[in-house]
Protein backbone atom coordinates (compact mmCIF):
# COMPACT_ATOMS: atom_id res chain seq x y z
CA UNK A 1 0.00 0.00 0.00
CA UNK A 2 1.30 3.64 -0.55
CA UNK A 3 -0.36 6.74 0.50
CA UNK A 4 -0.98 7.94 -2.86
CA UNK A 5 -2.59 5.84 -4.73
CA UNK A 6 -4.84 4.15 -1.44
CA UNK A 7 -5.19 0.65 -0.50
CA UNK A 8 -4.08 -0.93 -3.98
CA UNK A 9 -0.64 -1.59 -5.10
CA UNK A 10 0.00 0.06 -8.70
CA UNK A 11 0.12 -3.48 -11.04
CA UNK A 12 3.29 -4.19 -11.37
CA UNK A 13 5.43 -4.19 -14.91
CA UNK A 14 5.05 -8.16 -16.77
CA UNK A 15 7.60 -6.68 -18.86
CA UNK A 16 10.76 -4.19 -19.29
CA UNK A 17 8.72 -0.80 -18.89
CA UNK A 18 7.23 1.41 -16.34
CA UNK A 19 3.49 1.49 -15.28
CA UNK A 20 3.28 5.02 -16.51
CA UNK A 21 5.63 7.91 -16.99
CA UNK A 22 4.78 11.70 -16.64
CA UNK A 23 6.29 14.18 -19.17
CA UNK A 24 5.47 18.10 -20.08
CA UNK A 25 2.58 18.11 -17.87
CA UNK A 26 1.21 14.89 -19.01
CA UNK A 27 0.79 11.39 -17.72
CA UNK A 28 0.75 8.51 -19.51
CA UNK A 29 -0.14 5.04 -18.32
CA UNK A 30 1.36 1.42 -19.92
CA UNK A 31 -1.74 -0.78 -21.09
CA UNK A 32 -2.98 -2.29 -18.19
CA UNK A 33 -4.82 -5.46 -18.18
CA UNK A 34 -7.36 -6.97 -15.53
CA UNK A 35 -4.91 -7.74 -12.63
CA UNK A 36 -4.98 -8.15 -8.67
CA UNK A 37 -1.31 -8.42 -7.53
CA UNK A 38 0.10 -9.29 -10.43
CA UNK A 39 -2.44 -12.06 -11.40
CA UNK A 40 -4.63 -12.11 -14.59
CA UNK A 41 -8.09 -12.52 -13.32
CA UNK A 42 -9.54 -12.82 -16.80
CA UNK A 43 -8.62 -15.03 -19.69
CA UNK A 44 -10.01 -15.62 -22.99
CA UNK A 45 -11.93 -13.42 -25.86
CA UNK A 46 -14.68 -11.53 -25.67
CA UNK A 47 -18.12 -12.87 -27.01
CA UNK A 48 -16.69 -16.61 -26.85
CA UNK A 49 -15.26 -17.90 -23.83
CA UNK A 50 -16.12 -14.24 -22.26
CA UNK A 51 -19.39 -12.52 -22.04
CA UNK A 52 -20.17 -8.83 -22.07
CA UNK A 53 -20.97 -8.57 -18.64
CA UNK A 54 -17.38 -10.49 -17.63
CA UNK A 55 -15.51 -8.22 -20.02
CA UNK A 56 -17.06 -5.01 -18.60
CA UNK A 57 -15.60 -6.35 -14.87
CA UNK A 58 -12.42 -6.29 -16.37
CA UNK A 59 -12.15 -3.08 -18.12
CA UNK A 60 -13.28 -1.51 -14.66
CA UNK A 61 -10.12 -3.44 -13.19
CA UNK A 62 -7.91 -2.52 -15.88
CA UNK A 63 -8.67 1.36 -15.95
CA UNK A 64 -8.17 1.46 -12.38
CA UNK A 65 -4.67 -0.19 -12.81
CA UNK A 66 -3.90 2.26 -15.45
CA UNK A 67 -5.46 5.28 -13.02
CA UNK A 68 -3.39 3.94 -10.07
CA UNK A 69 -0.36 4.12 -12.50
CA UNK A 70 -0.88 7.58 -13.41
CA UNK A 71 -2.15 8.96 -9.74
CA UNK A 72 1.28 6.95 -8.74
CA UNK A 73 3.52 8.47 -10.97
CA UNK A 74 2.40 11.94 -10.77
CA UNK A 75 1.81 12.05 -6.96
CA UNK A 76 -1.64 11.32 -6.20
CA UNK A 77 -5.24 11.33 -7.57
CA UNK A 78 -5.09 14.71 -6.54
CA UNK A 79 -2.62 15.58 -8.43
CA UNK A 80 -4.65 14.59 -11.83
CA UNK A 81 -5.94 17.71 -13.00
CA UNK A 82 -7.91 15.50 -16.13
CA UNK A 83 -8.29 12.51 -17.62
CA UNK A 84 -7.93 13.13 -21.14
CA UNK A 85 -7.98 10.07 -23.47
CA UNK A 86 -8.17 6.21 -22.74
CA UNK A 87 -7.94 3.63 -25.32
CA UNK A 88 -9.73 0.11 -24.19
CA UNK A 89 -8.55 -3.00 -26.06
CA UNK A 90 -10.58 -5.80 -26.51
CA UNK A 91 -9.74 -9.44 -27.39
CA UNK A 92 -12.59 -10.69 -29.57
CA UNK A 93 -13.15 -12.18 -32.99
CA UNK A 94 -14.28 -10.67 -36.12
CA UNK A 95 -18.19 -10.53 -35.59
CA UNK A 96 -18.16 -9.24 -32.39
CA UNK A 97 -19.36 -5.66 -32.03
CA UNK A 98 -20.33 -4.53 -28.54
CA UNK A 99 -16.80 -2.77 -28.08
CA UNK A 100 -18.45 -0.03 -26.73
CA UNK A 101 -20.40 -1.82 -23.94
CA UNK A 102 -17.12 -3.32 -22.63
CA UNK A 103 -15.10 0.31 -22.67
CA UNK A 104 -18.26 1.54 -20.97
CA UNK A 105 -17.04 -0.99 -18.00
CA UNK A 106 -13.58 1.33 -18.08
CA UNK A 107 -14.66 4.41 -18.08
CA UNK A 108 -17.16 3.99 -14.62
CA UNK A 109 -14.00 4.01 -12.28
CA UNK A 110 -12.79 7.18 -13.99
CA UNK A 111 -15.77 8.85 -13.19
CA UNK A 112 -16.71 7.36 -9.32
CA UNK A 113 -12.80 8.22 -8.57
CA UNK A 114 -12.73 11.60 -10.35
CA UNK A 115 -15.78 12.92 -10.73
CA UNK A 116 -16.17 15.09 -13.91
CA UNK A 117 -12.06 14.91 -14.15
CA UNK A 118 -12.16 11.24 -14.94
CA UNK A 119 -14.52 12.03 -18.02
CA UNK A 120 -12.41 11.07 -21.07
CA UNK A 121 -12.20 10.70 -24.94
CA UNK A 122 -12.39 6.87 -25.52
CA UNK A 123 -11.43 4.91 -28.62
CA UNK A 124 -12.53 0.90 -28.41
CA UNK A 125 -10.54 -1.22 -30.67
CA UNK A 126 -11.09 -5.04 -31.53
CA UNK A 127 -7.95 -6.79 -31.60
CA UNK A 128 -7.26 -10.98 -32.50
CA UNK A 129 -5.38 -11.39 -28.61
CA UNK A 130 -3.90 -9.73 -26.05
CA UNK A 131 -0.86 -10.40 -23.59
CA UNK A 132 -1.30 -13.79 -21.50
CA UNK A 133 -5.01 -13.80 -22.67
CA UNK A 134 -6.09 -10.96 -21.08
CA UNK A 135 -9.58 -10.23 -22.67
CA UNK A 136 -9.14 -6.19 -22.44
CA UNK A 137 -6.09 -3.99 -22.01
CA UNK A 138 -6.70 -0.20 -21.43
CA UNK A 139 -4.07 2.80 -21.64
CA UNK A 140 -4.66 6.04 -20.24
CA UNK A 141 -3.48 9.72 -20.66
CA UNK A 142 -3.74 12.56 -18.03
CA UNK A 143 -3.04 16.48 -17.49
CA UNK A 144 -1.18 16.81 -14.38
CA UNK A 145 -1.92 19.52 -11.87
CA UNK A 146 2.13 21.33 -12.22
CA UNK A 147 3.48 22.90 -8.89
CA UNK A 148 5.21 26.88 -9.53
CA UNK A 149 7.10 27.79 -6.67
């Protein structure tokens, strides 16, 4: 636990690279997928061995991993000035087309964490897989509120 980002770790890296970096007043998260601790919680592709519902669960999970990355990395949620633009991946295959009702699931957390500041511009994008199986992977950028002294 650290006292910025509340009572959940920030997930760590499955990979060389940082969970987010901050740069010119901006924070940018790595994709984040659904994980507790480290742990996938989710496997498999939406609208087969996943349903809506499921997938929706773990877009909420994985855009609070990628907000806990950002609020981490730029000092705490207070420190977020806005959420400005998330991108929500989703593992699925060729006929599937309720990419919106999954990024929906992503962009709730935003909002109950941040209010009006965790309102975003979203893109949803279809994709053939994801890492370790992860049915939805979500990236996130941020203004950050900048300190004068």
């Amino acid at each position: 636990m650290t006292e910025r980002t509340g009572t959940r770790h920030v997930a760590p890296p499955q990979g060389d690279y940082v969970p987010a970096v901050v740069h010119g007043g901006l924070a940018f998260s790595a994709g984040m997928t659904p994980r507790i601790g480290g742990k996938l919680r989710l496997q498999g592709r939406v609208g087969s061995e996943v349903d809506v519902a499921a997938a929706r669960k773990a877009a909420a999970l994985a855009a609070s991993n990628a907000l806990l990355a950002v609020a981490d990395a730029a000092g705490g949620l207070d420190r977020i000035a806005r959420c400005l633009r998330m991108t929500v991946y989703v593992a699925c295959g060729p006929d599937f087309t309720e990419h919106t009702a999954v990024a929906d699931g992503a962009s709730e957390p935003l909002r109950a964490w941040l209010g009006a500041r965790g309102t975003v511009a979203r893109t949803a994008i279809g994709v053939a897989s994801l890492p370790a199986g992860a049915p939805v992977e979500v990236d996130l950028t941020a203004s950050i509120v900048t300190i004068h002294w």
